[in-house]
Each structure stands twice: as C-alpha cells, then as structure tokens.
N, C-alpha and C. Protein backbone atom coordinates (compact mmCIF):
# COMPACT_ATOMS: atom_id res chain seq x y z
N UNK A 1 -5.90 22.01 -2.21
CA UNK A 1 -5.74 20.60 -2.51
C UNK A 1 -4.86 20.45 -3.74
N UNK A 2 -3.98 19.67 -3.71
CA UNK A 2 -3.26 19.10 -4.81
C UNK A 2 -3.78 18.26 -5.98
N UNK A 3 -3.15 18.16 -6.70
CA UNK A 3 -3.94 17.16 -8.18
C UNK A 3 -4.09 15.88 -7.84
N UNK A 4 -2.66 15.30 -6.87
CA UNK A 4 -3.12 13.88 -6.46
C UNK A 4 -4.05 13.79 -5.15
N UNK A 5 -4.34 14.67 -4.37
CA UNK A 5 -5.04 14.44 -3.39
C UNK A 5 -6.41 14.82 -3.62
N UNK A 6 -7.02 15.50 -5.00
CA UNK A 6 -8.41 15.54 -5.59
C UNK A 6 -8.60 14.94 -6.31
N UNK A 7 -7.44 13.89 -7.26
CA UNK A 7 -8.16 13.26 -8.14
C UNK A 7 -7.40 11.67 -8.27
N UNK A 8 -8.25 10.94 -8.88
CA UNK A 8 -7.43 9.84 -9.69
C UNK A 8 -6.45 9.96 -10.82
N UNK A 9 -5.29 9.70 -10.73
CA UNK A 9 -4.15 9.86 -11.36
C UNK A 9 -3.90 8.32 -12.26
N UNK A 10 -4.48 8.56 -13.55
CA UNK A 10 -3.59 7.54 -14.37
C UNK A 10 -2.85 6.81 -13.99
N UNK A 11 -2.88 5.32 -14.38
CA UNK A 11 -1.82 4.25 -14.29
C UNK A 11 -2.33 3.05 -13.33
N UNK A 12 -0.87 2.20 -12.96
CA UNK A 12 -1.35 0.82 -12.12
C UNK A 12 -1.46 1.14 -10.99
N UNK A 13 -1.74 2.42 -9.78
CA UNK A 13 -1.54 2.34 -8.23
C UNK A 13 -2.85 2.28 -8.08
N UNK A 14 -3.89 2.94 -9.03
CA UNK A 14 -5.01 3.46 -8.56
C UNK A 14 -5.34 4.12 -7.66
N UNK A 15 -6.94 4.04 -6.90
CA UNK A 15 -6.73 4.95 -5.46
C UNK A 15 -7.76 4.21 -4.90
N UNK A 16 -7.45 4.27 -3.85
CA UNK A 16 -8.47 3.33 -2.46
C UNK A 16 -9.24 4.21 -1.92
N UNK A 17 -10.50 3.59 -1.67
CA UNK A 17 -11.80 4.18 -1.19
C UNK A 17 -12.51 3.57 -0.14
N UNK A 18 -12.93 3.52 1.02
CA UNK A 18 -12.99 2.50 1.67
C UNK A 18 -14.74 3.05 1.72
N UNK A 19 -15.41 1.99 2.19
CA UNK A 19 -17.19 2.22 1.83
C UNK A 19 -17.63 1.67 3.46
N UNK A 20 -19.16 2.07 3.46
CA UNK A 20 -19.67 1.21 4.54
C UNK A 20 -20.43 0.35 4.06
N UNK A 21 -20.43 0.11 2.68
CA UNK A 21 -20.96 -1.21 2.25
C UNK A 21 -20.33 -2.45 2.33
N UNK A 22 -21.64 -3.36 3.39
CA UNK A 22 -20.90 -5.04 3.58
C UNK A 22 -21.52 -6.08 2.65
N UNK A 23 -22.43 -5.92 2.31
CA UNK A 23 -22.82 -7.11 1.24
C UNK A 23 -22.50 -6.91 0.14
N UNK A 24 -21.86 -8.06 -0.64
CA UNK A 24 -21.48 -8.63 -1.79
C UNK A 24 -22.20 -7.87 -3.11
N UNK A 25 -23.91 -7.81 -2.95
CA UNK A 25 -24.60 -6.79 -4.44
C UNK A 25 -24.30 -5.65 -3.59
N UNK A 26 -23.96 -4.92 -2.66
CA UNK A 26 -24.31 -3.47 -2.50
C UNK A 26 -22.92 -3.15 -3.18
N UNK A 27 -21.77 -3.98 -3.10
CA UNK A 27 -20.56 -3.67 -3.84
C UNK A 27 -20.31 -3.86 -4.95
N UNK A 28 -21.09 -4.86 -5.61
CA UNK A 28 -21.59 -5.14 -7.15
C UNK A 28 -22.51 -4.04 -7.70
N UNK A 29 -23.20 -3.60 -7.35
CA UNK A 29 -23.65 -2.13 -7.35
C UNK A 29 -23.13 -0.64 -7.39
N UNK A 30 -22.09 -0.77 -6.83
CA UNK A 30 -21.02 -0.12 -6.16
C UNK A 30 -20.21 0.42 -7.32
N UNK A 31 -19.76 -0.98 -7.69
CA UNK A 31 -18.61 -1.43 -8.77
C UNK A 31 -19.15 -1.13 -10.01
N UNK A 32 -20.38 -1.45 -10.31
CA UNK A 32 -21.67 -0.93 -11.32
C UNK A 32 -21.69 0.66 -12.35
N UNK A 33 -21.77 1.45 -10.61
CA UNK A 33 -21.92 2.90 -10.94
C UNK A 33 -20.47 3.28 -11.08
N UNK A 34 -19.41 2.78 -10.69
CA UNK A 34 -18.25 3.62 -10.63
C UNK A 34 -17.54 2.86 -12.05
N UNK A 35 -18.06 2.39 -12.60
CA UNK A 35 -17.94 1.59 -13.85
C UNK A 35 -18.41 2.61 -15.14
N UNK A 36 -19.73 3.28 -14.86
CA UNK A 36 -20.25 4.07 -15.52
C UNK A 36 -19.29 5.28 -16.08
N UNK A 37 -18.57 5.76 -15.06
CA UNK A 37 -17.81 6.70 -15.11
C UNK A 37 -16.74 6.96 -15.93
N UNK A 38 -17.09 7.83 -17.40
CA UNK A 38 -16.25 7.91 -18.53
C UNK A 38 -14.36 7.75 -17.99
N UNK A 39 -13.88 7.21 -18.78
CA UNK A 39 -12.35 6.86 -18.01
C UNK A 39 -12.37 5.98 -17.28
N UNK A 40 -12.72 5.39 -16.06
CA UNK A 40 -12.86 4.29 -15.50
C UNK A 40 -12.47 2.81 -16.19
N UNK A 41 -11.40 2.15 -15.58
CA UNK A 41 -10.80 0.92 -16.55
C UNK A 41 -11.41 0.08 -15.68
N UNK A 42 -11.34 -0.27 -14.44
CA UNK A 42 -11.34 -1.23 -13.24
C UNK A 42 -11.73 -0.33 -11.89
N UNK A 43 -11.89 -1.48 -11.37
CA UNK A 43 -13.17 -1.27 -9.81
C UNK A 43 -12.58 -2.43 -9.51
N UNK A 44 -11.66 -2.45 -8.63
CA UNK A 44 -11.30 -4.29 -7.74
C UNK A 44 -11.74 -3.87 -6.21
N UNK A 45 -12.56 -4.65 -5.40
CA UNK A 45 -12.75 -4.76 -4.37
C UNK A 45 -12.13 -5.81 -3.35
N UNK A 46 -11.65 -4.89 -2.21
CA UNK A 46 -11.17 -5.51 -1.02
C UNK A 46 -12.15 -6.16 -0.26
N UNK A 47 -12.64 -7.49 0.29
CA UNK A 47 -13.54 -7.81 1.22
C UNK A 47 -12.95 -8.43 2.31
N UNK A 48 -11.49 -8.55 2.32
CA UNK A 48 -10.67 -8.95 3.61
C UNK A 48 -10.57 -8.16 4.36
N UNK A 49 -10.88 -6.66 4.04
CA UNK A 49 -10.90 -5.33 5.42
C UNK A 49 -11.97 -4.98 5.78
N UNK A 50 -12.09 -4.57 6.57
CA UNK A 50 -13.43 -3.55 7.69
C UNK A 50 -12.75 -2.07 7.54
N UNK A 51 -13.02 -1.36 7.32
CA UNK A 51 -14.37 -1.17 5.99
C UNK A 51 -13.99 -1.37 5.14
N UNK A 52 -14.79 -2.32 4.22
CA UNK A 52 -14.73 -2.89 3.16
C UNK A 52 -13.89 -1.91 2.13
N UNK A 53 -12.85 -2.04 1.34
CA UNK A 53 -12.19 -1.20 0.29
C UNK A 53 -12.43 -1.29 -1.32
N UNK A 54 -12.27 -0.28 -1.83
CA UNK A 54 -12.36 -0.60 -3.58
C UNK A 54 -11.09 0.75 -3.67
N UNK A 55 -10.57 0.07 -5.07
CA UNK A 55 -9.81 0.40 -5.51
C UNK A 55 -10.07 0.87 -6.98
N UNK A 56 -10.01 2.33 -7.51
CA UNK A 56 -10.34 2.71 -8.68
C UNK A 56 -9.15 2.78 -9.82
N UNK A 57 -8.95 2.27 -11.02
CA UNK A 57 -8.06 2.50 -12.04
C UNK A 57 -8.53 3.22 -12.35
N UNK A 58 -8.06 4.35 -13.42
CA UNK A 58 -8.31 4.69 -14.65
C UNK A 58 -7.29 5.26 -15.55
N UNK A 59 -8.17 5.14 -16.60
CA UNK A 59 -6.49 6.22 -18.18
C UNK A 59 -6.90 7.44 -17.85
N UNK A 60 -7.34 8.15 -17.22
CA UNK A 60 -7.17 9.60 -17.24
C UNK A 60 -8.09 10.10 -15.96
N UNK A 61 -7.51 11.74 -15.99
CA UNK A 61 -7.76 12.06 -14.34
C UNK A 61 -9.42 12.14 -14.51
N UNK A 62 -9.58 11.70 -13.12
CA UNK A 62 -10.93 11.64 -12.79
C UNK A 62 -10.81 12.37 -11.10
N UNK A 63 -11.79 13.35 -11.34
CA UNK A 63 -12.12 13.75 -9.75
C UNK A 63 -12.44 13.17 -8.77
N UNK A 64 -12.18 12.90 -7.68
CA UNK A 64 -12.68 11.87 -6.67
C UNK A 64 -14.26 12.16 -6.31
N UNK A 65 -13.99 13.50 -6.26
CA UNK A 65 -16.07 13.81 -6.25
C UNK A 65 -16.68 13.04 -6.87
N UNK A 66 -16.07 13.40 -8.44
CA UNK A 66 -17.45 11.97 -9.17
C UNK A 66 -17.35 11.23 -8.86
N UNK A 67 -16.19 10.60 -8.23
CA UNK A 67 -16.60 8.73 -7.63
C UNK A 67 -17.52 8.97 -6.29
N UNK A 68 -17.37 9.58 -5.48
CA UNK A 68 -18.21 9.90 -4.26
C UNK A 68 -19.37 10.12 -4.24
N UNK A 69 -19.78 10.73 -5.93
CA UNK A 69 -21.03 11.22 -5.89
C UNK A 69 -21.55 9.82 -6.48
N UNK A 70 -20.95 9.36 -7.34
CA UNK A 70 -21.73 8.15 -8.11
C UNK A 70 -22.06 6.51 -6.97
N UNK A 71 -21.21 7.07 -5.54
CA UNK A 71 -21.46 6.12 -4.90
C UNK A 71 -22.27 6.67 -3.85
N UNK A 72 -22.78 7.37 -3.93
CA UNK A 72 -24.14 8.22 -2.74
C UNK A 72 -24.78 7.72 -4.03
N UNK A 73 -25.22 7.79 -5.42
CA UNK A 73 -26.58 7.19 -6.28
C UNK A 73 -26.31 6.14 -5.75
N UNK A 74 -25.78 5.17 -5.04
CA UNK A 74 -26.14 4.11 -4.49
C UNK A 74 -26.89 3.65 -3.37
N UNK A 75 -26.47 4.84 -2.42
CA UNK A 75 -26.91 4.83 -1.01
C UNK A 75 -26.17 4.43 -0.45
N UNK A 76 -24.29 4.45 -0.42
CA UNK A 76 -23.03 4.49 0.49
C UNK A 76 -22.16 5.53 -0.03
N UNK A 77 -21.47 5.05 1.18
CA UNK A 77 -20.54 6.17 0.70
C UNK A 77 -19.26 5.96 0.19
N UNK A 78 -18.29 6.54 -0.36
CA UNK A 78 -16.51 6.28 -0.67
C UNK A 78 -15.61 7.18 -0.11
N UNK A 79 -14.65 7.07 1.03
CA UNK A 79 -14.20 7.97 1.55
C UNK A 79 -12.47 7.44 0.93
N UNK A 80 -12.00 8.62 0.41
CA UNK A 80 -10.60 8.42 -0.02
C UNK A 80 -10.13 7.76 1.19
N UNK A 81 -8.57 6.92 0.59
CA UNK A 81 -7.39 6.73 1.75
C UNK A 81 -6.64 7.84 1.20
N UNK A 82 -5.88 8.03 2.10
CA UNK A 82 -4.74 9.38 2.02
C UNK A 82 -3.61 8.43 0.57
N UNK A 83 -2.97 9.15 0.25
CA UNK A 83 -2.17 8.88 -0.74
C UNK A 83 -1.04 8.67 -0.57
C-alpha cells in the first residue's frame, strides 16, 4: 500500500469514507469520535448519497485504520473511496 492509499494526507481534498449509517445522531456520533482523533480539523458529512459519505480533513497524516477503528466504537463502519 502506498502513503496515499493508507492514510489521510494533509490539506483541502481530504478523504471520503462512505458509512452504513442513515440517521442524522448515528452520524453526529460518527463525526463525534472521528473528531477525537489527535490531528483531525473537520468531519463534513454527505447526506445527499446512499451510502451516506463523510469526508475527513486533517494537518497531518493520519492512518485510515484509526478512522475505521474509531468508527466500529460506534457500531458502523467507514469504508475508504479509492483516491
């Protein structure tokens, strides 16, 4: 795996995650835990797509695992979009 295809890469593109969470708190929740996550600037959520999308900023690399894992402490999941 490559650096951009394991992790979040600094700056404005961020990276898209698409969830099987449909209600409004399970994504406020969502947005919550992946908030927690040292580096983490922003969490904007898509609710115009099936499956619902979020989009992660941050200032520095972050592994996509920890976002995956911090969104199973929720009870969904975050599956990358390709890059």
């Amino acid at each position: 795996m490559s650096l951009l295809s394991s992790n979040i890469i600094p700056g404005n593109h961020g990276r898209v995650f698409g969830t099987n969470a449909k209600e409004d708190s399970d994504l406020e929740a969502i947005q919550k835990s992946i908030l927690a996550i040292d580096g983490i600037i922003e969490v904007a959520i898509n609710t115009h797509v099936f499956p619902r999308e979020i989009t992660v900023y941050s200032d520095k690399i972050i592994s996509i695992e920890e976002v995956e894992k911090k969104v199973k402490s929720v009870g969904f999941h975050a599956i990358p979009k390709e890059v």
